[in-house]
PDB file of N, CA and C in Angstrom:
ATOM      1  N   UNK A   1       0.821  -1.197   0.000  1.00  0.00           N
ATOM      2  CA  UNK A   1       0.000   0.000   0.000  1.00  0.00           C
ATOM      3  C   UNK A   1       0.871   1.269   0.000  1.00  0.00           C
ATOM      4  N   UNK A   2       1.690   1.248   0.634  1.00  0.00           N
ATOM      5  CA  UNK A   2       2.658   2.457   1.358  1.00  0.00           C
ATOM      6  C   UNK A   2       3.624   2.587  -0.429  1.00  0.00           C
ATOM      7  N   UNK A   3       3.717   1.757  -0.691  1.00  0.00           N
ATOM      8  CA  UNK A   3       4.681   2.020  -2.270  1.00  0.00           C
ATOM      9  C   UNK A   3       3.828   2.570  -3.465  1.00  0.00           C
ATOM     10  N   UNK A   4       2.977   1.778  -3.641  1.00  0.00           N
ATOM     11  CA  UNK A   4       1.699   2.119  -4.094  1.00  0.00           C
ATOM     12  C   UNK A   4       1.277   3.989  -3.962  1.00  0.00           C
ATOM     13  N   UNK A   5       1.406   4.183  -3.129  1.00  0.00           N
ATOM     14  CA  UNK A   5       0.811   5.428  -3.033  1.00  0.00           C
ATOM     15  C   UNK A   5       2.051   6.531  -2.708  1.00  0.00           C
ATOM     16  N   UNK A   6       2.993   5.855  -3.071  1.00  0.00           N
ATOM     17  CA  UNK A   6       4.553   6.417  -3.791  1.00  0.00           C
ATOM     18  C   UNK A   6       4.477   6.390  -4.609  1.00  0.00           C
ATOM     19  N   UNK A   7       4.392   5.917  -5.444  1.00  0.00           N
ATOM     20  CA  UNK A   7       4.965   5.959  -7.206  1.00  0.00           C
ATOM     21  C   UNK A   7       3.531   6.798  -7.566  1.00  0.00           C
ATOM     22  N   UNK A   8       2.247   6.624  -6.897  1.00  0.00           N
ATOM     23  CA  UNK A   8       1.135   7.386  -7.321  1.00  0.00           C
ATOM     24  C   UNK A   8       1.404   9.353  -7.089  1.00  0.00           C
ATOM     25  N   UNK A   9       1.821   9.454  -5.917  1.00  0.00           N
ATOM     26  CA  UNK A   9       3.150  10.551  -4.901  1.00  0.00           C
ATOM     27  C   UNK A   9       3.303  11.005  -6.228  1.00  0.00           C
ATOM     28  N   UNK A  10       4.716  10.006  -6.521  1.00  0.00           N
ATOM     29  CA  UNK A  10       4.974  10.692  -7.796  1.00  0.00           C
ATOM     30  C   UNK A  10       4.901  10.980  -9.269  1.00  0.00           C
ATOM     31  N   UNK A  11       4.043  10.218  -9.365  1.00  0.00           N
ATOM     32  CA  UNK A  11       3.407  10.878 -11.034  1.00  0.00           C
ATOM     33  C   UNK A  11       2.949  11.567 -10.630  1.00  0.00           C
ATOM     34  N   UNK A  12       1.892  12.027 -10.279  1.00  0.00           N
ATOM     35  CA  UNK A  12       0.804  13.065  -9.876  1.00  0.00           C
ATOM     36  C   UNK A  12       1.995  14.560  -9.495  1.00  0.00           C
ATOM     37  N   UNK A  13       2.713  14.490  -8.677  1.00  0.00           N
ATOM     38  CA  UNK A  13       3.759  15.219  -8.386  1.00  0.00           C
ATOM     39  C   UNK A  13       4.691  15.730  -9.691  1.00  0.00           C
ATOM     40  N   UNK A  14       5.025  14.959 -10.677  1.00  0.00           N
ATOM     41  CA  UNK A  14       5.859  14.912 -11.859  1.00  0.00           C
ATOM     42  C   UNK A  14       4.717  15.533 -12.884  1.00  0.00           C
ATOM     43  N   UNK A  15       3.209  15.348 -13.031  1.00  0.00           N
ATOM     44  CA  UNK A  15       2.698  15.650 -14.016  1.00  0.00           C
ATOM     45  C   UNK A  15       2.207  17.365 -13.504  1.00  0.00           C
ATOM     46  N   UNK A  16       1.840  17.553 -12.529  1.00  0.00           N
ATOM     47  CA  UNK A  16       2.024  19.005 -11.808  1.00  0.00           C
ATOM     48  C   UNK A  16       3.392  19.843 -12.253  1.00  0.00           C
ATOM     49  N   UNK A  17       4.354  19.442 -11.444  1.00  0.00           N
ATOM     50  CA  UNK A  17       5.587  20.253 -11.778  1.00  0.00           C
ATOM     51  C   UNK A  17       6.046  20.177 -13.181  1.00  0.00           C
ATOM     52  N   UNK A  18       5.754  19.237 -14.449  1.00  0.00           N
ATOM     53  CA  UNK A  18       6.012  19.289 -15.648  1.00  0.00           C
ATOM     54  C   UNK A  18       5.077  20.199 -16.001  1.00  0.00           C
ATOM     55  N   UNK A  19       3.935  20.063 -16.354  1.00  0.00           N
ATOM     56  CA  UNK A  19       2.635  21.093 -16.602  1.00  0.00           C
ATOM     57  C   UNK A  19       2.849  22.570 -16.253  1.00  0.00           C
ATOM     58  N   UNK A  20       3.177  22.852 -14.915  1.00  0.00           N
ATOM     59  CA  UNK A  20       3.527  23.949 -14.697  1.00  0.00           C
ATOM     60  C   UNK A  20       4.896  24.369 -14.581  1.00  0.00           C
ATOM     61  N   UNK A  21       5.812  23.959 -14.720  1.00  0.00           N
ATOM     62  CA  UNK A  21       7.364  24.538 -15.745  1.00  0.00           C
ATOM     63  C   UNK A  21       6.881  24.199 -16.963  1.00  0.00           C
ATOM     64  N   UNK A  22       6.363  23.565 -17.445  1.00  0.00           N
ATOM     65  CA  UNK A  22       6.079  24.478 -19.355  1.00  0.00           C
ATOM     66  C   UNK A  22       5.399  25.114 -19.600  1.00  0.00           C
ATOM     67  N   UNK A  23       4.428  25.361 -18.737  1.00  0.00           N
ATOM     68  CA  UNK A  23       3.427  26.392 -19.268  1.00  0.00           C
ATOM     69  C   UNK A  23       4.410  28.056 -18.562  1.00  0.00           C
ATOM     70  N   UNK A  24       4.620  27.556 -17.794  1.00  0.00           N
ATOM     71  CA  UNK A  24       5.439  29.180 -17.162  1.00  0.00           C
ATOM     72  C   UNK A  24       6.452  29.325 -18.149  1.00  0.00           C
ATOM     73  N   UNK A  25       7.429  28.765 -18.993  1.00  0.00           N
ATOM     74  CA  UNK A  25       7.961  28.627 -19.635  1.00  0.00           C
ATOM     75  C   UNK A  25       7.364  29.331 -21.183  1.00  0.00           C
ATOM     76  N   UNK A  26       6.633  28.023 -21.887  1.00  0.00           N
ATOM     77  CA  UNK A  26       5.950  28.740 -22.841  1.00  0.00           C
ATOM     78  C   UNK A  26       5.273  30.161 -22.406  1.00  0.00           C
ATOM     79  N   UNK A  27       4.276  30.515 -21.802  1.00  0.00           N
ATOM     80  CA  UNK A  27       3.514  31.746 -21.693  1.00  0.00           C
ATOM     81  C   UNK A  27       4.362  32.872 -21.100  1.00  0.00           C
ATOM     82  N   UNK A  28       5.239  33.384 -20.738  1.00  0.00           N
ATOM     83  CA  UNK A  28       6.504  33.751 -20.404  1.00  0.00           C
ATOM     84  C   UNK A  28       6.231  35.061 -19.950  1.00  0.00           C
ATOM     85  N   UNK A  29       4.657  34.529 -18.734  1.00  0.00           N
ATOM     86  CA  UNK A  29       4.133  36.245 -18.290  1.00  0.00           C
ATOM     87  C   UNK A  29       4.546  35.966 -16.942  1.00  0.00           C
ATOM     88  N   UNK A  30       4.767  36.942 -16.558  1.00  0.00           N
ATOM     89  CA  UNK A  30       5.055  37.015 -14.915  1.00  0.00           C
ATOM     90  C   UNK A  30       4.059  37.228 -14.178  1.00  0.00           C
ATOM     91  N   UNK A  31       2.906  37.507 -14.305  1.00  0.00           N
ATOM     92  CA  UNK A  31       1.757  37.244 -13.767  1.00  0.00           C
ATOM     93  C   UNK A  31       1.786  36.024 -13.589  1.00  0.00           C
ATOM     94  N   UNK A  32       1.221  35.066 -14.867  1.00  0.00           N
ATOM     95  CA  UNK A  32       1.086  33.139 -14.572  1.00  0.00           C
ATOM     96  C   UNK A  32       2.466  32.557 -14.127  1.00  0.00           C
ATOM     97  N   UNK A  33       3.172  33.381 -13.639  1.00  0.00           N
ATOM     98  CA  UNK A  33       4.548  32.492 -13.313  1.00  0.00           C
ATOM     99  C   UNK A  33       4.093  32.648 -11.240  1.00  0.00           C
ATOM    100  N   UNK A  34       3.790  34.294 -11.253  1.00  0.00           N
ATOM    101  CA  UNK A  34       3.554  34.167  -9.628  1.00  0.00           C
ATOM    102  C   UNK A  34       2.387  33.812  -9.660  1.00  0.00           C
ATOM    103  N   UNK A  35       1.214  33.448 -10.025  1.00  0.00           N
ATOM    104  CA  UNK A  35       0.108  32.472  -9.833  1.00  0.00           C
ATOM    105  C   UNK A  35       0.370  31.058  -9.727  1.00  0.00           C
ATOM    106  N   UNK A  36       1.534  30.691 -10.514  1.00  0.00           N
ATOM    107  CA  UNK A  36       2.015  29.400 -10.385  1.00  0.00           C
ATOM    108  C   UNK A  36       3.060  28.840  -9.592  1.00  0.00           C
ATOM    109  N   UNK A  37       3.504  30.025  -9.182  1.00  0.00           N
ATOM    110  CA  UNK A  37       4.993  30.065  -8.014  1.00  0.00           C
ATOM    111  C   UNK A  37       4.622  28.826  -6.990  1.00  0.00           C
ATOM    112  N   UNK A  38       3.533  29.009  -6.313  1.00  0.00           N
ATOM    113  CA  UNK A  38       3.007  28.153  -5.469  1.00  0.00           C
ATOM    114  C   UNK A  38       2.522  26.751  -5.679  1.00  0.00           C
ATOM    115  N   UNK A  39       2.284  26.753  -6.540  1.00  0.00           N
ATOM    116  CA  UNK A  39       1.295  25.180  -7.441  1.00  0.00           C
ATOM    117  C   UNK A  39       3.409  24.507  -7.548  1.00  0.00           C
ATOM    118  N   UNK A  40       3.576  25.059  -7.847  1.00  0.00           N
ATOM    119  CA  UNK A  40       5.207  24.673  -8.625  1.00  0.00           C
ATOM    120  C   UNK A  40       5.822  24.064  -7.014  1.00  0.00           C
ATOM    121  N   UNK A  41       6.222  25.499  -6.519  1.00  0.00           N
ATOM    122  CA  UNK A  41       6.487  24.904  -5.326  1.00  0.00           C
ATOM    123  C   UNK A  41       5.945  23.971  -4.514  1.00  0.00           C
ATOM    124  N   UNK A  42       4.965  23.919  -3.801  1.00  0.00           N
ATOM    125  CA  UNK A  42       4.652  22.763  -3.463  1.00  0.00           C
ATOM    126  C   UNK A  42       4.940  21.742  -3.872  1.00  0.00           C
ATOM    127  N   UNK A  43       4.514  21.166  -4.436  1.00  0.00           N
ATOM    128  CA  UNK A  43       4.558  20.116  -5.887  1.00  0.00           C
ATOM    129  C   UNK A  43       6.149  19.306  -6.457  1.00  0.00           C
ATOM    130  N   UNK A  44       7.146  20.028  -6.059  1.00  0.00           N
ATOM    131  CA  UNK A  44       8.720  20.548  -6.040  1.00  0.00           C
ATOM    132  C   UNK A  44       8.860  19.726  -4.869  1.00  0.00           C
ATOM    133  N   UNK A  45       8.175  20.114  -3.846  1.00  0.00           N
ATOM    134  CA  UNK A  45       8.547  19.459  -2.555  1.00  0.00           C
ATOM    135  C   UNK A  45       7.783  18.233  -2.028  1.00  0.00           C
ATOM    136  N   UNK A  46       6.875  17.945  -2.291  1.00  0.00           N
ATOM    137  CA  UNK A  46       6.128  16.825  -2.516  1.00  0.00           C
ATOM    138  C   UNK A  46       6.949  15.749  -3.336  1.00  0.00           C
ATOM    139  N   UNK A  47       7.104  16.068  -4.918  1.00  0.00           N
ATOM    140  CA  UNK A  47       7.939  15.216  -5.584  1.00  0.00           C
ATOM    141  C   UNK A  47       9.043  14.747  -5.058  1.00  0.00           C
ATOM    142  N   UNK A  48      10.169  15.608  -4.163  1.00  0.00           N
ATOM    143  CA  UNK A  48      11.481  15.637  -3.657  1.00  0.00           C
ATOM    144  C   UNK A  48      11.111  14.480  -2.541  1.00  0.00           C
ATOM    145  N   UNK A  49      10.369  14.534  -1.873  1.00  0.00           N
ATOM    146  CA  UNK A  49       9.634  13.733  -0.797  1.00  0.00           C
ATOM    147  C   UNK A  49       9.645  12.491  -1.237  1.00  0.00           C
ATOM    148  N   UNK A  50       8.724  12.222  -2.105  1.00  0.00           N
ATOM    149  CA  UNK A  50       8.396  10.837  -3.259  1.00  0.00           C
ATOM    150  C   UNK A  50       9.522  10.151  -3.414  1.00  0.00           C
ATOM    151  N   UNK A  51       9.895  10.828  -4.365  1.00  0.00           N
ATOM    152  CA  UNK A  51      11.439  10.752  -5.000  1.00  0.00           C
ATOM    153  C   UNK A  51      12.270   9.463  -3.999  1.00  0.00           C
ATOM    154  N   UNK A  52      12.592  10.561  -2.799  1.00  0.00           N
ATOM    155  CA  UNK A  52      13.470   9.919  -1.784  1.00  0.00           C
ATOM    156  C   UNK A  52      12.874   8.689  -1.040  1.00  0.00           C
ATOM    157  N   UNK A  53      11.453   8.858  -0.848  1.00  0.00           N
ATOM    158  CA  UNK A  53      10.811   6.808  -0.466  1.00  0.00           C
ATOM    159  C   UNK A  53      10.668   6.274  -1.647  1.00  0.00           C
ATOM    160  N   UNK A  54      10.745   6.806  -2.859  1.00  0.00           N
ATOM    161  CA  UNK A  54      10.780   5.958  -4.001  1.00  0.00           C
ATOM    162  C   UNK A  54      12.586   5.140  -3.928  1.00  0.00           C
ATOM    163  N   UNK A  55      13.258   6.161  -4.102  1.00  0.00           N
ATOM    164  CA  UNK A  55      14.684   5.823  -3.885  1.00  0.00           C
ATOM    165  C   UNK A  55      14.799   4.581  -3.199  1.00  0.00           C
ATOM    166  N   UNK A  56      14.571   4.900  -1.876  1.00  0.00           N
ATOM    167  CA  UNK A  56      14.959   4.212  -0.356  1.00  0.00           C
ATOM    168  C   UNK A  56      14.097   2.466  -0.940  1.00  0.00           C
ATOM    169  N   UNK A  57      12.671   2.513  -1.248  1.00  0.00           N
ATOM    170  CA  UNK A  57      11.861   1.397  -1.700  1.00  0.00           C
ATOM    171  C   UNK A  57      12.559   0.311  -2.693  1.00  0.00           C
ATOM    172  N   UNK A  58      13.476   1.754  -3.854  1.00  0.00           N
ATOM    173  CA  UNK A  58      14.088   0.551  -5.024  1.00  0.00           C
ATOM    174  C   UNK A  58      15.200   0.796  -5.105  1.00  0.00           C
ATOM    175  N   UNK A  59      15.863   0.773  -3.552  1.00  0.00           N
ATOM    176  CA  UNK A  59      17.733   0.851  -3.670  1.00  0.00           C
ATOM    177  C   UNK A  59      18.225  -0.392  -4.757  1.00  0.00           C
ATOM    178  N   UNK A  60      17.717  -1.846  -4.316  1.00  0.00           N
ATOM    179  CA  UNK A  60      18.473  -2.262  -4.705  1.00  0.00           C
ATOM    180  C   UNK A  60      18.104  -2.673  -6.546  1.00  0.00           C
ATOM    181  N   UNK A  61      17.189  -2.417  -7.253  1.00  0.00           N
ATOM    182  CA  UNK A  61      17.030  -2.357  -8.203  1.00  0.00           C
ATOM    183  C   UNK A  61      17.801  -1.032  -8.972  1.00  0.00           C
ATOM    184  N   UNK A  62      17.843  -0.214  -8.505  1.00  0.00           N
ATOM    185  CA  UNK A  62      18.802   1.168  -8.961  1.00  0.00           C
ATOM    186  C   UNK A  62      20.176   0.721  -8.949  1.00  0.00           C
ATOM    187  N   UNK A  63      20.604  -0.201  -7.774  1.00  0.00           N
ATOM    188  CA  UNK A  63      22.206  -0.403  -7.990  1.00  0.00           C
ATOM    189  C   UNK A  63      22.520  -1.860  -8.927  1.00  0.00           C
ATOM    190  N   UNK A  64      21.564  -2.271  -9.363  1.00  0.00           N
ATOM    191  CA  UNK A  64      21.825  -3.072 -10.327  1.00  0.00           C
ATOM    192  C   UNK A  64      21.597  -2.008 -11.738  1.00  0.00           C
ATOM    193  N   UNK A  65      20.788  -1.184 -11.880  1.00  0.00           N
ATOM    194  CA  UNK A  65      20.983  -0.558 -12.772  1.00  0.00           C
ATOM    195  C   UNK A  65      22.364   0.031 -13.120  1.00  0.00           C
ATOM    196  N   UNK A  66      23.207   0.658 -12.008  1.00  0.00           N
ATOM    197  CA  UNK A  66      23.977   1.223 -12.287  1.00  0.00           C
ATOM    198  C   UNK A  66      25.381   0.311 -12.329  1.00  0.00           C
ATOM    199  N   UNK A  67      25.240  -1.300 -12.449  1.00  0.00           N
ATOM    200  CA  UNK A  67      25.775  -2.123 -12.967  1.00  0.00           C
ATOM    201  C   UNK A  67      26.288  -2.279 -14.214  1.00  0.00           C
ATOM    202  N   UNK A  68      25.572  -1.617 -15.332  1.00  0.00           N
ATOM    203  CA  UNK A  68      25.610  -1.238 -16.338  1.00  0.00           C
ATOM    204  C   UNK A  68      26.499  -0.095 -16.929  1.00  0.00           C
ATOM    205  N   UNK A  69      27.688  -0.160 -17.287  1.00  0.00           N
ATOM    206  CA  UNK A  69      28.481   1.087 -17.542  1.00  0.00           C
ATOM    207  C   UNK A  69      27.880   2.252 -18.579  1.00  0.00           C
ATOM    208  N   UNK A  70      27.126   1.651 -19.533  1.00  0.00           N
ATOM    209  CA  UNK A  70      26.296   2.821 -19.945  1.00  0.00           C
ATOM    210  C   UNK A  70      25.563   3.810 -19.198  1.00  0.00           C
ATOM    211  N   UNK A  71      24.463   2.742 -18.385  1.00  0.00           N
ATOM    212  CA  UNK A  71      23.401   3.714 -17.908  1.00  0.00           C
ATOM    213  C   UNK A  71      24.572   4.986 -16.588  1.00  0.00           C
ATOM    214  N   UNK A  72      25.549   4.037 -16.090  1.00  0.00           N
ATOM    215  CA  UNK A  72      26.391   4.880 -14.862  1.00  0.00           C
ATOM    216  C   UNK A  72      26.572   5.692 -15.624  1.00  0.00           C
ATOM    217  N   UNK A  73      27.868   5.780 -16.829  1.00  0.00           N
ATOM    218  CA  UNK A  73      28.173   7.075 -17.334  1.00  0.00           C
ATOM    219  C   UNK A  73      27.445   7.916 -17.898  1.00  0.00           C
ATOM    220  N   UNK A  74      25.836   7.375 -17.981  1.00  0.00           N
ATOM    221  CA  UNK A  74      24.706   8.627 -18.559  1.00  0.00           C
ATOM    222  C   UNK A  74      23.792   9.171 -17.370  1.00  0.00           C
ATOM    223  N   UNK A  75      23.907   8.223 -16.192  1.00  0.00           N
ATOM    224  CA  UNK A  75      23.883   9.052 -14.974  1.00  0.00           C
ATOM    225  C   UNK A  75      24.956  10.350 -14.649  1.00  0.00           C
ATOM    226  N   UNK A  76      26.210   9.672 -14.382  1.00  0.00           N
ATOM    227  CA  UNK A  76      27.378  10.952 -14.493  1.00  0.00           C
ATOM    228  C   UNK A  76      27.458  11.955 -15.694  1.00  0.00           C
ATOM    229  N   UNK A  77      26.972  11.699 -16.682  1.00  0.00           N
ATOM    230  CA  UNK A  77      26.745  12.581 -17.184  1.00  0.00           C
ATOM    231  C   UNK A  77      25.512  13.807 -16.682  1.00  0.00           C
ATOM    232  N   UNK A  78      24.461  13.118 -17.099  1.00  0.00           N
ATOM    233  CA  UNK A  78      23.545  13.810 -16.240  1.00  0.00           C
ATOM    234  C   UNK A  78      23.656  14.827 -14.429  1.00  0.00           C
ATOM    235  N   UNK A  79      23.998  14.045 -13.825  1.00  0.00           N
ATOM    236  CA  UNK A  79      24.473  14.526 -12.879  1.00  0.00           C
ATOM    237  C   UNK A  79      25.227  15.398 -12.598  1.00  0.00           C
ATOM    238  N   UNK A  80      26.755  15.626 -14.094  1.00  0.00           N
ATOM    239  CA  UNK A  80      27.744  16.822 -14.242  1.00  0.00           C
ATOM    240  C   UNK A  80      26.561  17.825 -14.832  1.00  0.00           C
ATOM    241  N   UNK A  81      25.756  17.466 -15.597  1.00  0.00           N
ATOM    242  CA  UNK A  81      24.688  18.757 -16.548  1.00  0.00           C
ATOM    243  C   UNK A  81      24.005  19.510 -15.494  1.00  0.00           C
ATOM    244  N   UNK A  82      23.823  18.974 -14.161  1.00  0.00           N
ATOM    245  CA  UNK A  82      22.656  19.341 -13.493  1.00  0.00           C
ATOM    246  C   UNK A  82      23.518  20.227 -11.875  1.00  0.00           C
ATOM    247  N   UNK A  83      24.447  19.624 -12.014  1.00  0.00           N
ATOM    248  CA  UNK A  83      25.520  20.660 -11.192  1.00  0.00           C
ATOM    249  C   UNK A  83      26.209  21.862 -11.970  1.00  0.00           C
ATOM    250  N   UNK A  84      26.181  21.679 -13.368  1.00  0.00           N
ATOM    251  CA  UNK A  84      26.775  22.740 -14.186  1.00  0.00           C
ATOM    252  C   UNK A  84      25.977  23.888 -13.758  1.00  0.00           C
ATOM    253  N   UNK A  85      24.382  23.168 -14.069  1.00  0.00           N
ATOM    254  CA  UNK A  85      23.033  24.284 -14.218  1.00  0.00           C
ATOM    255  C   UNK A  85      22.824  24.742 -13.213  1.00  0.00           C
ATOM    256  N   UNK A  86      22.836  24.036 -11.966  1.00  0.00           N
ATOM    257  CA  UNK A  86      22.591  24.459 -10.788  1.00  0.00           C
ATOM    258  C   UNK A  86      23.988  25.991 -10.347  1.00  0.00           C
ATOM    259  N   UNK A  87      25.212  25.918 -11.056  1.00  0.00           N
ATOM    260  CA  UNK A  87      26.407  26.724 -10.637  1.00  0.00           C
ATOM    261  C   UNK A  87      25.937  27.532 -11.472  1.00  0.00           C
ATOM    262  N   UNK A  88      25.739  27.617 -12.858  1.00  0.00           N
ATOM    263  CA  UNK A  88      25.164  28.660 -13.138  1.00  0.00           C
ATOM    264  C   UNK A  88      24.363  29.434 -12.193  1.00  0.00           C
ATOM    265  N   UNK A  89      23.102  29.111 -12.660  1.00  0.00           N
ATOM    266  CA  UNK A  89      22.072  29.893 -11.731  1.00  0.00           C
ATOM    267  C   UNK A  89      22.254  30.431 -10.409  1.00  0.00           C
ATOM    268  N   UNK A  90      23.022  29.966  -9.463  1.00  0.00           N
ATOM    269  CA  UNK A  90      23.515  30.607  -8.361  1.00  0.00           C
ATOM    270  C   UNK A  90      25.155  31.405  -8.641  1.00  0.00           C
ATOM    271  N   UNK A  91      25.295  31.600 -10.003  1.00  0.00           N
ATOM    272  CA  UNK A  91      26.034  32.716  -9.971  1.00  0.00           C
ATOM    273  C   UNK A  91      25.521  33.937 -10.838  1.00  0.00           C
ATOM    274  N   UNK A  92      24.340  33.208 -11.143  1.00  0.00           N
ATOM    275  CA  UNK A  92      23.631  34.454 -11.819  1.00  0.00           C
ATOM    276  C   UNK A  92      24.126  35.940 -11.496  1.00  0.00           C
ATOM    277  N   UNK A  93      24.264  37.064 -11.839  1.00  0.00           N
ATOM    278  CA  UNK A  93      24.064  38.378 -11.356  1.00  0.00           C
ATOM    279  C   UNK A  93      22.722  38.638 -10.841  1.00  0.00           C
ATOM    280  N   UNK A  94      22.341  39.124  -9.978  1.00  0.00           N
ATOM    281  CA  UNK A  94      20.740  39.587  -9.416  1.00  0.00           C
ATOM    282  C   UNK A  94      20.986  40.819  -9.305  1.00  0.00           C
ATOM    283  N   UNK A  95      19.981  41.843  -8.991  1.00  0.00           N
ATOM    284  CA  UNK A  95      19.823  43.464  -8.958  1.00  0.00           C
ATOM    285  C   UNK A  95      18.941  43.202  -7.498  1.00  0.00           C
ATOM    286  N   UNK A  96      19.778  43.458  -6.545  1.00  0.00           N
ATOM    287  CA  UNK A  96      19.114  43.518  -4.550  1.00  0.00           C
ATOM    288  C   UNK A  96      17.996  43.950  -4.654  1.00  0.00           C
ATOM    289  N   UNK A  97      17.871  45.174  -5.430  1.00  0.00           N
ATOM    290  CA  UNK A  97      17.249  46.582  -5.429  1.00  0.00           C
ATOM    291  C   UNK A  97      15.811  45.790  -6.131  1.00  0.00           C
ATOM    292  N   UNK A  98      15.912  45.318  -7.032  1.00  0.00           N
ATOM    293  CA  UNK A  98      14.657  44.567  -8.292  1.00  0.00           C
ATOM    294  C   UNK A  98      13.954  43.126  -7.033  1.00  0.00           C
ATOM    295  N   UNK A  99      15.244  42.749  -6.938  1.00  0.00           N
ATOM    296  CA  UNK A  99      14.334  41.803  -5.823  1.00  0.00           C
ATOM    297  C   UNK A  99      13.232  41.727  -4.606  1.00  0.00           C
ATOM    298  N   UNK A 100      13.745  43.267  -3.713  1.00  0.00           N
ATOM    299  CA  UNK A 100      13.045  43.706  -2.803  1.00  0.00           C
ATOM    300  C   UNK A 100      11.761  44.434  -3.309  1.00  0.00           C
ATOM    301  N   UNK A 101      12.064  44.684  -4.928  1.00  0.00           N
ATOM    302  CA  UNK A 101      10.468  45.124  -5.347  1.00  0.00           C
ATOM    303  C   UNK A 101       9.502  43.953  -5.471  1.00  0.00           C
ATOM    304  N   UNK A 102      10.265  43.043  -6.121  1.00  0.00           N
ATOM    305  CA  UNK A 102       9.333  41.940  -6.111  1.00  0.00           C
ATOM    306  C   UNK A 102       8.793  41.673  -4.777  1.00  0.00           C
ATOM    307  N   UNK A 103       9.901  41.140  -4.365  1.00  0.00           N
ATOM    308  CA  UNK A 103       9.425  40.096  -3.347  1.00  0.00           C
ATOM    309  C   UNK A 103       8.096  41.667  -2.339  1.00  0.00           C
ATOM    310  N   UNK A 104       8.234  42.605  -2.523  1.00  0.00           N
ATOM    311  CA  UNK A 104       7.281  43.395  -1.659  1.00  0.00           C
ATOM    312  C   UNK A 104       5.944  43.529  -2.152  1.00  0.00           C
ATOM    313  N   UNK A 105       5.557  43.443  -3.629  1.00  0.00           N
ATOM    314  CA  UNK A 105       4.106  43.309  -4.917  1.00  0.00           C
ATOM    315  C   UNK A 105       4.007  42.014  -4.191  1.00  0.00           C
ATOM    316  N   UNK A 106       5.168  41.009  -3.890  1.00  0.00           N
ATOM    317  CA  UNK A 106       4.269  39.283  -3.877  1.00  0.00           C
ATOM    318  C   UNK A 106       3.789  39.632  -2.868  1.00  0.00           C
ATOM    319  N   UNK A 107       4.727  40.046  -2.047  1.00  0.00           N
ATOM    320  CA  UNK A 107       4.055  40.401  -0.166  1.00  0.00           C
ATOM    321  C   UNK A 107       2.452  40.822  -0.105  1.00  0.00           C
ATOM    322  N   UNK A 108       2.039  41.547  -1.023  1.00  0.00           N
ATOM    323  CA  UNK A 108       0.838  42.816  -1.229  1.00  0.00           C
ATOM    324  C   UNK A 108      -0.038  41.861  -2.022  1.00  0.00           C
ATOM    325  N   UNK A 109       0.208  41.356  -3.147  1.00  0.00           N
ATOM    326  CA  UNK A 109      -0.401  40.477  -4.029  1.00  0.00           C
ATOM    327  C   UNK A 109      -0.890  39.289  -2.895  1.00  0.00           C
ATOM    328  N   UNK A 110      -0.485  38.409  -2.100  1.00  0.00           N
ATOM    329  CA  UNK A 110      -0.629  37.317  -1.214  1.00  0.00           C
ATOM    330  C   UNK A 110      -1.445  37.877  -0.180  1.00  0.00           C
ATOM    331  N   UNK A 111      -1.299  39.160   0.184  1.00  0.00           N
ATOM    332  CA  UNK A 111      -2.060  39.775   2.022  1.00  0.00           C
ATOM    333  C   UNK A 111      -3.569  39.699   0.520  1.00  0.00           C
ATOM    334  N   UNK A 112      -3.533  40.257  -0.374  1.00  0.00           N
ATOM    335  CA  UNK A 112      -4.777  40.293  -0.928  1.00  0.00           C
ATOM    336  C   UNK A 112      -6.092  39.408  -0.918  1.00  0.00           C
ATOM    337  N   UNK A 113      -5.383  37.997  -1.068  1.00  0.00           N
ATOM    338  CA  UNK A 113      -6.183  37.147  -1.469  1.00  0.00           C
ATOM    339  C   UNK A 113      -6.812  36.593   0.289  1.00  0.00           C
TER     340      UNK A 113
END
């Protein structure tokens, strides 16, 4: 039951956070991006959740996968792409000044509802 309603965890979790990173993506308004900030997030953390009792459930089927020198080095690959992306983005340049506007409209936008 308890696995079951893991792997359910995470599709449902995966078809959310896919749906909403492409549509924020494609429609490329900042309005539907902070309407979706939240649907995303959540959903982000839910999956991450999944993910990790999914993990823990099929350790040992994953380390037979990675028995396989293909699938390992297209894991390590993957894995270098996703630390590249991640160093990017946290060296982004940001503007302090642009942020504290935002984040003060979300502040005002959120007391609204």
């Amino acid at each position: 039951m308890f696995r079951n309603c893991v792997s359910i965890t995470l599709v449902i979790s995966f078809i959310a956070l896919g749906a909403s990173g492409v549509l924020m993506t494609i429609l490329n308004s900042f309005t539907f991006q902070l309407q979706m900030h939240p649907v995303h997030k959540i959903f982000g953390i839910i999956m991450a959740l999944a993910g990790c009792f999914h993990i823990y459930l099929n350790f040992n089927p994953i380390k037979r996968y990675l028995k396989n020198k293909k699938v390992l080095v297209f894991g390590v690959i993957l894995s270098i792409f996703l630390i590249f992306l991640v160093a990017i983005g946290l060296n982004k340049p940001m503007d302090p000044t642009g942020i504290e506007k935002i984040e003060r409209l979300m502040s005002q936008l959120e007391s609204k509802q």
